[in-house]
C-alpha atoms as a PDB file:
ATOM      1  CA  UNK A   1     -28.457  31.527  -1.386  1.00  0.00           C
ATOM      2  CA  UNK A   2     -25.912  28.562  -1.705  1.00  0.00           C
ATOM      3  CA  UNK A   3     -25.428  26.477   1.401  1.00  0.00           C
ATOM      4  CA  UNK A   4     -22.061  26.537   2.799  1.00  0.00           C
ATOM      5  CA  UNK A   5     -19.709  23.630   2.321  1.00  0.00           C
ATOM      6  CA  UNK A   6     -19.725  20.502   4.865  1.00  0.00           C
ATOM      7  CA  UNK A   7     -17.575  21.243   7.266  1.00  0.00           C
ATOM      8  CA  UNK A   8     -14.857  17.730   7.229  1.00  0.00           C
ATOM      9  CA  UNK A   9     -12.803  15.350   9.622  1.00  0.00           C
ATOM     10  CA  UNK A  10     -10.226  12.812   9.000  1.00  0.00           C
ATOM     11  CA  UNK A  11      -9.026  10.413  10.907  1.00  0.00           C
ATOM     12  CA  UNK A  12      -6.115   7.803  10.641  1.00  0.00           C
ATOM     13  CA  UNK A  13      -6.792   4.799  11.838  1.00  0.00           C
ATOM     14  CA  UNK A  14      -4.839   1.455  12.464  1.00  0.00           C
ATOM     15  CA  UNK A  15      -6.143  -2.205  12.569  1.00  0.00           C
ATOM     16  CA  UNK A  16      -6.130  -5.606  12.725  1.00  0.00           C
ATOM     17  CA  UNK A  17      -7.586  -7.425   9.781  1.00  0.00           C
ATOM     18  CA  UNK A  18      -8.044 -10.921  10.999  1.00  0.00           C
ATOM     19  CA  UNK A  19     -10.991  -9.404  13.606  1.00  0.00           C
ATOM     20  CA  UNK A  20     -12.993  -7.975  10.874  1.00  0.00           C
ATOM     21  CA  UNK A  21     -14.659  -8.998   7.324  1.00  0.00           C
ATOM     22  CA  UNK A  22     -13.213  -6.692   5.524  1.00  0.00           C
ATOM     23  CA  UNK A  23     -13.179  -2.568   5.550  1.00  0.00           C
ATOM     24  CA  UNK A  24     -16.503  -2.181   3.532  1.00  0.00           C
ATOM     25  CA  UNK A  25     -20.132  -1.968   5.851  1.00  0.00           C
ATOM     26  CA  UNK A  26     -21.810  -5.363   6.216  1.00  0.00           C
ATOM     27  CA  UNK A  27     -25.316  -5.329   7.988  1.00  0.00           C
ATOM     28  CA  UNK A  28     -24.633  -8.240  10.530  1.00  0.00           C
ATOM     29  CA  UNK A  29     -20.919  -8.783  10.165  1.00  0.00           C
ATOM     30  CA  UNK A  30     -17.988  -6.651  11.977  1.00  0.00           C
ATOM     31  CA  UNK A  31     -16.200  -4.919   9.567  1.00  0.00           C
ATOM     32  CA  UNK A  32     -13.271  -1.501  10.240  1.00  0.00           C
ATOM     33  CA  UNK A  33     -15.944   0.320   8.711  1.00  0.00           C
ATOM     34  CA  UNK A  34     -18.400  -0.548  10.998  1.00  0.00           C
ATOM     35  CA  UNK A  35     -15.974  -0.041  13.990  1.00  0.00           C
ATOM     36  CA  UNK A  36     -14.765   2.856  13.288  1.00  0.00           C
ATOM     37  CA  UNK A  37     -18.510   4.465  12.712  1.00  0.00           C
ATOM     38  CA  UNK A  38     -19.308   2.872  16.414  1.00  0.00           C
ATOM     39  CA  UNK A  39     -16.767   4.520  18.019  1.00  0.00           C
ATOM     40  CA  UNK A  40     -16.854   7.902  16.523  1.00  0.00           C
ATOM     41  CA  UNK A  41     -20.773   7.540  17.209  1.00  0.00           C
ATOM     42  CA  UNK A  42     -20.241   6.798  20.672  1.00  0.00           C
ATOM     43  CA  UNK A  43     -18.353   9.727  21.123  1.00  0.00           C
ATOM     44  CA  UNK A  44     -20.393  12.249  19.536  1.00  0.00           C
ATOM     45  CA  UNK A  45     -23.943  11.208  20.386  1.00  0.00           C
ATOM     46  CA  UNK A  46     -25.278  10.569  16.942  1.00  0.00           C
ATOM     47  CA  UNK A  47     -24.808   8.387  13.521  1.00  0.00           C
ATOM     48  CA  UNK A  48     -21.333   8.602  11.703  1.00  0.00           C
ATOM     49  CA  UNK A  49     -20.674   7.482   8.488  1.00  0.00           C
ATOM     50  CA  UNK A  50     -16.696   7.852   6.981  1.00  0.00           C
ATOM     51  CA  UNK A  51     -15.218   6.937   3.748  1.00  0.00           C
ATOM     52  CA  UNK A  52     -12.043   5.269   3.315  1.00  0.00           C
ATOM     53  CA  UNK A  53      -9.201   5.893   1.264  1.00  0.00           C
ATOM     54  CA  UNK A  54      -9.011   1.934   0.653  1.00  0.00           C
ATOM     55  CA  UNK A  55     -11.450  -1.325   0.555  1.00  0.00           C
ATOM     56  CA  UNK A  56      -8.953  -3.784   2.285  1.00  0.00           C
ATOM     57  CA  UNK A  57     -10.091  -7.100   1.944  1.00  0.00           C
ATOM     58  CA  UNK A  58     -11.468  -9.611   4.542  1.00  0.00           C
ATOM     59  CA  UNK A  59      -7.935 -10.393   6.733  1.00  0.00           C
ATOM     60  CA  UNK A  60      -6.191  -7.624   5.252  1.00  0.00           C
ATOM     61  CA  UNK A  61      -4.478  -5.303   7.922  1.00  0.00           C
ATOM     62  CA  UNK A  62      -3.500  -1.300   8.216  1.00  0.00           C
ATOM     63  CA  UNK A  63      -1.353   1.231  10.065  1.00  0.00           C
ATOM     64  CA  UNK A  64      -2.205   3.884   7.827  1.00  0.00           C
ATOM     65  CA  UNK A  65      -5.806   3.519   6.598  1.00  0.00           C
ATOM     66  CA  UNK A  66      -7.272   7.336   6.344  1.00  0.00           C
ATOM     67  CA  UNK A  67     -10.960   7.865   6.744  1.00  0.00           C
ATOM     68  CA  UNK A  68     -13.170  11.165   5.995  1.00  0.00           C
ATOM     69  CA  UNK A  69     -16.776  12.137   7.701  1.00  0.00           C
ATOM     70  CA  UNK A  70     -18.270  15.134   8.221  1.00  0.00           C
ATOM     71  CA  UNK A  71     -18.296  17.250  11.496  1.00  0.00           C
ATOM     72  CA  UNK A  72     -21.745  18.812  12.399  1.00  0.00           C
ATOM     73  CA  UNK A  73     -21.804  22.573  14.496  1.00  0.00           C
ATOM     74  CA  UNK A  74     -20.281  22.661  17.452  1.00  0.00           C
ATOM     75  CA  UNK A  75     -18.009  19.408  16.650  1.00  0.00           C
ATOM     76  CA  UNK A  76     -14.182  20.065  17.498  1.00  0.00           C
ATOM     77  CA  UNK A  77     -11.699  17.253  15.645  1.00  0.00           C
ATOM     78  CA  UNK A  78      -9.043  17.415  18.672  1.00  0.00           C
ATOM     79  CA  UNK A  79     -11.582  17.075  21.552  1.00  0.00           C
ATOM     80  CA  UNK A  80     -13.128  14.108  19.158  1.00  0.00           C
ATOM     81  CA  UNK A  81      -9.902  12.592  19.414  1.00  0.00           C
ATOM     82  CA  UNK A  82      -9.380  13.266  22.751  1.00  0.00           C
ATOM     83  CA  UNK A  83     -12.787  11.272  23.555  1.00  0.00           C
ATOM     84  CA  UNK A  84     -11.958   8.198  21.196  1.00  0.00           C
ATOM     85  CA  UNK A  85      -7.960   8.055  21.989  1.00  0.00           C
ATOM     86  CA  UNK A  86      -7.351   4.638  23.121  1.00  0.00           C
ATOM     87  CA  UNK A  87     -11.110   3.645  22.645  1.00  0.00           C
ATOM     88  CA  UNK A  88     -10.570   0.532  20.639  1.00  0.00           C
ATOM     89  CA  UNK A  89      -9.779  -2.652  21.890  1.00  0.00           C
ATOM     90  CA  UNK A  90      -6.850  -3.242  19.708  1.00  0.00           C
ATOM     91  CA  UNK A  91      -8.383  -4.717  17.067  1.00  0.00           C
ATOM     92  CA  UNK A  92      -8.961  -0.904  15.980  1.00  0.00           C
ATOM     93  CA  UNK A  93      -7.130   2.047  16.836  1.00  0.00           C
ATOM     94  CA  UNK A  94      -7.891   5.842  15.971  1.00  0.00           C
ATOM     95  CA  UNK A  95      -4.477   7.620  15.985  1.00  0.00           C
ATOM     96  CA  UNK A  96      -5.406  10.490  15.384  1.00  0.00           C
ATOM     97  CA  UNK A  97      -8.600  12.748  14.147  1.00  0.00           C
ATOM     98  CA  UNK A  98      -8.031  16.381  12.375  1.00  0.00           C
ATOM     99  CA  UNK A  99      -9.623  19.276  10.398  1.00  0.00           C
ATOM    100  CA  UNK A 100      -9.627  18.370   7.077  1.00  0.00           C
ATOM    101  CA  UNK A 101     -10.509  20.588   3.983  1.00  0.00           C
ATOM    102  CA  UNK A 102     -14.292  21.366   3.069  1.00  0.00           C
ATOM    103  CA  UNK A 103     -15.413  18.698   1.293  1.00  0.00           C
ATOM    104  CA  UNK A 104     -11.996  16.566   1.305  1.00  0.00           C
ATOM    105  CA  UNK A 105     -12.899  12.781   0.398  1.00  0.00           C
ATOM    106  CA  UNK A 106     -10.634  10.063   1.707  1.00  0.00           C
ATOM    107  CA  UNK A 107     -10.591   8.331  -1.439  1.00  0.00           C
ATOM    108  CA  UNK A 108     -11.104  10.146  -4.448  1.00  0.00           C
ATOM    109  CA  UNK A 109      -8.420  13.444  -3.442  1.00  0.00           C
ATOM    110  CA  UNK A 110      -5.792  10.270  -2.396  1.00  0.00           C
ATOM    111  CA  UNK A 111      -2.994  10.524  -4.912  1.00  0.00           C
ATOM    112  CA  UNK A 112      -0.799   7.597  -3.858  1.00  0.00           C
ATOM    113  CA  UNK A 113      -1.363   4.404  -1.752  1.00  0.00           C
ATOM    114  CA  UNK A 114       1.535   2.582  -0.259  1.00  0.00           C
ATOM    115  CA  UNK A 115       1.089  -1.356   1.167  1.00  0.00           C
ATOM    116  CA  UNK A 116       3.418  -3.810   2.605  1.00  0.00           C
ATOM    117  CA  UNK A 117       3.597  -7.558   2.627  1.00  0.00           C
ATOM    118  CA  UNK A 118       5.548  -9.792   5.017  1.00  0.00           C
ATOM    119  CA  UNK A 119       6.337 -12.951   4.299  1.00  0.00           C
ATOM    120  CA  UNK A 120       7.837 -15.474   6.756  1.00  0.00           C
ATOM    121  CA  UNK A 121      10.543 -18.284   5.708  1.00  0.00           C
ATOM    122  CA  UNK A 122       9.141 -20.755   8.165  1.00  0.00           C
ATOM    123  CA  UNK A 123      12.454 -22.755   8.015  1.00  0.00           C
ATOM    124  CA  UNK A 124      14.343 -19.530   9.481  1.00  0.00           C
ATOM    125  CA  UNK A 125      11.994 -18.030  11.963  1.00  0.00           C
ATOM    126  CA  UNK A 126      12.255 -20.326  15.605  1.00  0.00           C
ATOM    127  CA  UNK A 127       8.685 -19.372  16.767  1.00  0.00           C
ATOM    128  CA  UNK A 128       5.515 -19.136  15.310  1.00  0.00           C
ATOM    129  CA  UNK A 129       4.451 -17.124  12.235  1.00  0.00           C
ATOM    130  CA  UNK A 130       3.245 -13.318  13.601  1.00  0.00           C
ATOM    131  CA  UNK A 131      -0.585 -13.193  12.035  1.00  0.00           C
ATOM    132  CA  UNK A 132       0.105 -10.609  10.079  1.00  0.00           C
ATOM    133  CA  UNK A 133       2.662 -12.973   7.733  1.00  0.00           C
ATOM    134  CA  UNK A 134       1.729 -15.485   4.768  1.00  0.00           C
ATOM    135  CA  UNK A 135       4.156 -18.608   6.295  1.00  0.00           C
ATOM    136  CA  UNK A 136       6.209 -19.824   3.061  1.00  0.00           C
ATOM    137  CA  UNK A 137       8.955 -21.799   2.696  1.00  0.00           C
ATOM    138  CA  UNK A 138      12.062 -21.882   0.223  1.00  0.00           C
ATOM    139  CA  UNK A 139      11.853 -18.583  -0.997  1.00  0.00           C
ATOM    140  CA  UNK A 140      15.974 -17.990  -1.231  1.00  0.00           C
ATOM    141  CA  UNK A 141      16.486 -16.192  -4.546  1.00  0.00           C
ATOM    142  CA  UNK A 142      15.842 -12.707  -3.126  1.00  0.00           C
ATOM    143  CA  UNK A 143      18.069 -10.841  -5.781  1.00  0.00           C
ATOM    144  CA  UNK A 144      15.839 -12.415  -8.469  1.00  0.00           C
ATOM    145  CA  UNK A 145      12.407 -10.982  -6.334  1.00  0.00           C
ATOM    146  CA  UNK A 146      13.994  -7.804  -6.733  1.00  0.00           C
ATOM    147  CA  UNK A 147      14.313  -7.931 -10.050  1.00  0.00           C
ATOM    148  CA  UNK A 148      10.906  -8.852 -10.769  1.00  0.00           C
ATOM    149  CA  UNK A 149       9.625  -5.831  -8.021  1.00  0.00           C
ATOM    150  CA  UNK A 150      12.146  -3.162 -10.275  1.00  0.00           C
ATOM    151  CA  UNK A 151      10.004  -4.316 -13.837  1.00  0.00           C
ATOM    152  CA  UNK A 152       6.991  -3.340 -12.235  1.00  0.00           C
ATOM    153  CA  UNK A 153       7.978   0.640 -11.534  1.00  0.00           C
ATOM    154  CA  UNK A 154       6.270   3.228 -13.747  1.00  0.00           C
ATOM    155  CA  UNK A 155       3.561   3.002 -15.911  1.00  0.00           C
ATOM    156  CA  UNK A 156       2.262   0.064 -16.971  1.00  0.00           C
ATOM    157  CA  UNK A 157      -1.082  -2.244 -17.937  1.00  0.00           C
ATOM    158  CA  UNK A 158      -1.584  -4.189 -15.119  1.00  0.00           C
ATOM    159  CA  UNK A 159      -4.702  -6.162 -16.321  1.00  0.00           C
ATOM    160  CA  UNK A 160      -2.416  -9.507 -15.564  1.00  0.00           C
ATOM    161  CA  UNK A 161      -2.443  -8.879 -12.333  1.00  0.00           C
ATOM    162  CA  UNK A 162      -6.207  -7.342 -11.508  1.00  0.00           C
ATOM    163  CA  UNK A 163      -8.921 -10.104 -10.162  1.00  0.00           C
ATOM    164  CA  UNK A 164     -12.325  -8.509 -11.304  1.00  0.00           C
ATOM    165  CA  UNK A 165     -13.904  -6.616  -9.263  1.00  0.00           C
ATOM    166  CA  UNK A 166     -17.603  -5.633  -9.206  1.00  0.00           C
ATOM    167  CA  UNK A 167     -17.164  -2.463 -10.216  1.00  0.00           C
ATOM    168  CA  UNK A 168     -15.278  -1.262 -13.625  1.00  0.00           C
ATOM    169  CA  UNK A 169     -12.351   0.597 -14.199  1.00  0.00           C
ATOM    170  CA  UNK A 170     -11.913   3.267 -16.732  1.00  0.00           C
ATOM    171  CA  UNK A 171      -7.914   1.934 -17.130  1.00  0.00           C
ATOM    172  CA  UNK A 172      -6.007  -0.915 -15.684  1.00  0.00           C
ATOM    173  CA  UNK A 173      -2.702   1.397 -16.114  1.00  0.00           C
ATOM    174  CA  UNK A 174      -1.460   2.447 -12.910  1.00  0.00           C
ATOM    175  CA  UNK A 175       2.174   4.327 -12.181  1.00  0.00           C
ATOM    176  CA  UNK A 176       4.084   2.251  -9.419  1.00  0.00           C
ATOM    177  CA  UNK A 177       6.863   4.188  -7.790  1.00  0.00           C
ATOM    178  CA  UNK A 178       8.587   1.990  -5.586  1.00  0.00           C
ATOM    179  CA  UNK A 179       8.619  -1.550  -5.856  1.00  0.00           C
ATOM    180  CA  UNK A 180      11.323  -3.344  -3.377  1.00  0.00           C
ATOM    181  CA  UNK A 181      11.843  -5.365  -0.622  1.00  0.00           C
ATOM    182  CA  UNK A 182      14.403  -5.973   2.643  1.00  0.00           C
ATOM    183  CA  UNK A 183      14.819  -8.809   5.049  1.00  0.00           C
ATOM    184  CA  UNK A 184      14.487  -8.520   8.405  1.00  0.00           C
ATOM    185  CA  UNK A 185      15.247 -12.089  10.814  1.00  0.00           C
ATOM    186  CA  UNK A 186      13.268 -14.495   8.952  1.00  0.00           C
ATOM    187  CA  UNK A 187      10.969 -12.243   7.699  1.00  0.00           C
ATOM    188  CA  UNK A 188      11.106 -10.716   3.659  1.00  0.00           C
ATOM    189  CA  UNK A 189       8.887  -7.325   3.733  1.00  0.00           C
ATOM    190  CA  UNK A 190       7.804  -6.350   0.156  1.00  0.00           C
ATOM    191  CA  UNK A 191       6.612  -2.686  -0.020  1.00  0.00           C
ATOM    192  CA  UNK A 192       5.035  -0.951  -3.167  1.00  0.00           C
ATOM    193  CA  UNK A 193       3.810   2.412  -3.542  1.00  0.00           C
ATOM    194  CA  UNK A 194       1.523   3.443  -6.323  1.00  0.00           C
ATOM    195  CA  UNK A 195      -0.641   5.906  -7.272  1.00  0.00           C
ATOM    196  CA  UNK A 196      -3.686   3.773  -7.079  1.00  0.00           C
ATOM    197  CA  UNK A 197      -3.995  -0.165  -7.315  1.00  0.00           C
ATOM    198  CA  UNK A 198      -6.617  -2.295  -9.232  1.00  0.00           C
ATOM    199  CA  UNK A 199      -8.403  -5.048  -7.185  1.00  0.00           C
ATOM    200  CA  UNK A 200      -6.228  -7.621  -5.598  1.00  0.00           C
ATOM    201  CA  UNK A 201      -3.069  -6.141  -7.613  1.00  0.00           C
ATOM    202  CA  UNK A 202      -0.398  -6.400  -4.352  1.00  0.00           C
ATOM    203  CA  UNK A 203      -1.441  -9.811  -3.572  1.00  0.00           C
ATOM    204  CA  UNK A 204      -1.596 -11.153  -7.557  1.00  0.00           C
ATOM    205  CA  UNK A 205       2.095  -9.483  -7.609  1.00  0.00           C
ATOM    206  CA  UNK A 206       3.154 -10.997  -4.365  1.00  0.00           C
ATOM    207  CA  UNK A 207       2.164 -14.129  -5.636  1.00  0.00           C
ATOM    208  CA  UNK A 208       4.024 -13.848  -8.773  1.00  0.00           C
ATOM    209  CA  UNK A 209       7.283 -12.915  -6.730  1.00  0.00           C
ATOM    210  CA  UNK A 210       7.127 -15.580  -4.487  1.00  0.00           C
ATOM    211  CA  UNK A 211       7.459 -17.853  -7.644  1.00  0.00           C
ATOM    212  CA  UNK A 212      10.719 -16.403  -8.529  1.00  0.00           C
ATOM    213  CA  UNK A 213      12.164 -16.067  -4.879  1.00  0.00           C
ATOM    214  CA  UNK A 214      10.722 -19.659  -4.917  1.00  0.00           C
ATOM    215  CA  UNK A 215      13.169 -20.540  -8.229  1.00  0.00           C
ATOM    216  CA  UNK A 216       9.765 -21.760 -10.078  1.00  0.00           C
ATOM    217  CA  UNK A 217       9.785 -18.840 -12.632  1.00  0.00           C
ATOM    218  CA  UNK A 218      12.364 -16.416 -13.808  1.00  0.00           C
ATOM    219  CA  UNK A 219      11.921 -12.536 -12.821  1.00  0.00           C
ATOM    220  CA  UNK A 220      11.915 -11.833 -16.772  1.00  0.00           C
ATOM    221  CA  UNK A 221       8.319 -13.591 -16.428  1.00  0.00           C
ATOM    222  CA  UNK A 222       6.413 -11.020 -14.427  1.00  0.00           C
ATOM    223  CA  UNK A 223       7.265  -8.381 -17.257  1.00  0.00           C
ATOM    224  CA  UNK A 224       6.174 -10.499 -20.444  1.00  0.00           C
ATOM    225  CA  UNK A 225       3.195 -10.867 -17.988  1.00  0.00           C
ATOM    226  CA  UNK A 226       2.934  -7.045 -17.873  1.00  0.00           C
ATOM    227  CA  UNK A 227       3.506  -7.133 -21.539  1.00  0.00           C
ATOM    228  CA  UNK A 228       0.609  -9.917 -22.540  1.00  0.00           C
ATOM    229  CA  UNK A 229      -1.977  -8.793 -20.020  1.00  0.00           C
ATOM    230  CA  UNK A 230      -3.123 -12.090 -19.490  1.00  0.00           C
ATOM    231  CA  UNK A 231      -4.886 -12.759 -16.270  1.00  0.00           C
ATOM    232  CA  UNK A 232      -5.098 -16.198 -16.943  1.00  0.00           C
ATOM    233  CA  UNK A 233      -1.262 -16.745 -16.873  1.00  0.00           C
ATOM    234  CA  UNK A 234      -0.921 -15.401 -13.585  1.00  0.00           C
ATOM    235  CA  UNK A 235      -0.580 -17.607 -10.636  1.00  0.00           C
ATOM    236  CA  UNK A 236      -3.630 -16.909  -8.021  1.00  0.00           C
ATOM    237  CA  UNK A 237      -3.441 -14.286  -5.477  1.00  0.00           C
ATOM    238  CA  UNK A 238      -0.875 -14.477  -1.867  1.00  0.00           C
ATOM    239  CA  UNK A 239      -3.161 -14.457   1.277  1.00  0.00           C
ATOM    240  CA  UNK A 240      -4.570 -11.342   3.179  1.00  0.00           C
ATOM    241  CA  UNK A 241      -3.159 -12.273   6.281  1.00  0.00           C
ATOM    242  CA  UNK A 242       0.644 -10.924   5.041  1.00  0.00           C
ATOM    243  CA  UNK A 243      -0.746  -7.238   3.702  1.00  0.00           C
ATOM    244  CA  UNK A 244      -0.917  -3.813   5.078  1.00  0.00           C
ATOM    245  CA  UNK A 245      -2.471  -0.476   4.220  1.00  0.00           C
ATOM    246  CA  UNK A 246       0.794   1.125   5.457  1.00  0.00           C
ATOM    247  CA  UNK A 247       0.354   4.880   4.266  1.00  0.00           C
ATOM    248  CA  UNK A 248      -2.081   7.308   2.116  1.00  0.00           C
ATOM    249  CA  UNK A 249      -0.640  10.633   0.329  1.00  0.00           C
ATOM    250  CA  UNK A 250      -2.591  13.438  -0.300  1.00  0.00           C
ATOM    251  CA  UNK A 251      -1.709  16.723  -2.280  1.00  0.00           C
ATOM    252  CA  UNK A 252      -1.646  18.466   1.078  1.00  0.00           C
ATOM    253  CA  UNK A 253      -0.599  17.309   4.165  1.00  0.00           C
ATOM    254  CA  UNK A 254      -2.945  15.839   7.061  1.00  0.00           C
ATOM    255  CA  UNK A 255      -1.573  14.855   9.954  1.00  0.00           C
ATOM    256  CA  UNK A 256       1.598  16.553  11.236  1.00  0.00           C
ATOM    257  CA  UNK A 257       3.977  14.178  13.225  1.00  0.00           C
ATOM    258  CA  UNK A 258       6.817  12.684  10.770  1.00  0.00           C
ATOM    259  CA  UNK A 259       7.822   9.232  11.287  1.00  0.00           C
ATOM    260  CA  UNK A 260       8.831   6.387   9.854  1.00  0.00           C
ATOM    261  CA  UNK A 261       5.865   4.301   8.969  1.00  0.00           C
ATOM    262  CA  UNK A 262       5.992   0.548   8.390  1.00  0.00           C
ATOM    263  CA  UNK A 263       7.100   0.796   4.613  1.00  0.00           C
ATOM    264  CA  UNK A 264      10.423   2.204   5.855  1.00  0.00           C
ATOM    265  CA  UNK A 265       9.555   5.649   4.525  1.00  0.00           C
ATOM    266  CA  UNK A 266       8.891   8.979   6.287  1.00  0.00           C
ATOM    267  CA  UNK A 267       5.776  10.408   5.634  1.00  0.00           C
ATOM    268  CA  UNK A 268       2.664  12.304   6.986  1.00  0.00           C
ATOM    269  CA  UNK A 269       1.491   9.913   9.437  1.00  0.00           C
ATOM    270  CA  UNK A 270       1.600   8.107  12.721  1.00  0.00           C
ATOM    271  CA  UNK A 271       1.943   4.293  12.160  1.00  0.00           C
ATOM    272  CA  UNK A 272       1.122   1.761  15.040  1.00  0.00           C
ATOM    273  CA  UNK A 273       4.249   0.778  16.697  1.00  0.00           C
END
C-alpha cells in the first residue's frame, strides 16, 4: 500500500539581507534559512527544514522570498502563523504561512522570479544612502538605461552575464519579461521579472546598466554582449546591498491578499511595507 503524499506549508517571508550570510544553511553562521527554520521550530516543538524558491546571496534582501516545508499530523498552517506572526526581530519576518499543495516545492514548481534594484544618486539624495541601495554617482542618462533594460526582454543566451556557479546549468537561456526602471527622489529602482535567473544575472546586468546611465558605454553594448556571450567582456557584478527578492509566481495562486509589491506590480503576495 502506497504511503500518502506529505502533507505541505508555505510561507512568505520578508528580510533583511545585511543581518544574514546569505539564504542557504551554514553550520555556525546566521543565514534566512537558518532563521526561518528557528522560528518555525520554536513554534511547533520539533526540527523544520524549508526550501526556498531563491539562494539570495550574502547582503541580498527580500519582501517576497517563498519557502516550502512539510506539516506533520495535527499541524494547522493558520494557527502556525498565528504563533510565529510578528516573531522575528525585523531582520526576518514571516508574513504569512498557508496550505500548500501535496508535495508543492518552493523552487522547482516556481515559474517566474521577479527582483528589484535601487540605486541611489548620492549627489541628489540629502541624507544618507537607505542600506538597501548601491550609493552611485553620475548616473544621468536614464533614457539610455532603458534602452539597454528593453534589449534584454524575451529569450535570450545570457552566458555574458552568469558568474559560475557551483552547480551546472542545463541552458543559460532564460525568457525575461519585464525589464524597466522608474525614479523615485534620488533613488533609480530597476525591476526585472524572469522566468528563472542564472547566478548573479540581476547584479552582472545592473552593472552593465549603470555603465550606460553612467555615459561609459552605449545601451547598443549590452545586446552585442547578449549576442557574443562573453563573460569576460562584462563589467563585474553591482553590490548585494541594492537587490531584492521582490515576488515569486506559481501556476496557482498561494497567498490571497492582492497588493502592490515593491516591483510596482500587483500580484499574489503581501510585501513588507
Amino acid at each position: 500500500m502506497s504511503e500518502a503524499p506529505a502533507r505541505t506549508a508555505a510561507a512568505l517571508v520578508a528580510y533583511d539581507g545585511a543581518a544574514f550570510q546569505g539564504w542557504q544553511r551554514h553550520p555556525g553562521k546566521p543565514t534566512a534559512q537558518g532563521a526561518l527554520e528557528g522560528i518555525l521550530g520554536s513554534a511547533l516543538g520539533r526540527e523544520v527544514r524549508v526550501d526556498g524558491a531563491g539562494r539570495t546571496d550574502r547582503g541580498a534582501h527580500a519582501v517576497g522570498q517563498v519557502a516550502s516545508f512539510a506539516l506533520e499530523e495535527g499541524e494547522d498552517p493558520a494557527e502556525l502563523f498565528a504563533q510565529v506572526a510578528g516573531r522575528g526581530d525585523g531582520s526576518l519576518e514571516v508574513y504569512d504561512v498557508v496550505r500548500a499543495p501535496d508535495g508543492f516545492h518552493a523552487r522547482k514548481d516556481a515559474v517566474s522570479k521577479t527582483y528589484v534594484y535601487c540605486l541611489w544618486r548620492r549627489e541628489l539624495g540629502e541624507d544618507e544612502a537607505p542600506r538597501d541601495t548601491w550609493s552611485v554617482g553620475g548616473v544621468r542618462d536614464l533614457p539610455g538605461m532603458q534602452r539597454a533594460l528593453d534589449s534584454l526582454v524575451g529569450a535570450h543566451d545570457f552566458a555574458a552575464f552568469a558568474t559560475p556557479a557551483k552547480f551546472e546549468r542545463a541552458s543559460t537561456v532564460r525568457t525575461v519579461t519585464r525589464a524597466d526602471l522608474y525614479e523615485d527622489g534620488p533613488a533609480v529602482v530597476l525591476t526585472f521579472e524572469a522566468d528563472a535567473f542564472l547566478h548573479k544575472m540581476v547584479r552582472n546586468l545592473v552593472r552593465a546598466v549603470v555603465r550606460v546611465g553612467e555615459g561609459k558605454w552605449s545601451h547598443r553594448w549590452i545586446a552585442d554582449a547578449l549576442a557574443a556571450g562573453d563573460r569576460e567582456a562584462s563589467p563585474g557584478s553591482a553590490p548585494a546591498s541594492g537587490l531584492t527578492l521582490a515576488h515569486v509566481g506559481y501556476p496557482f495562486p498561494l497567498f490571497g491578499a492582492k497588493v502592490d509589491d515593491a516591483s510596482g506590480a500587483e500580484h499574489d503576495a503581501e510585501p513588507r511595507a
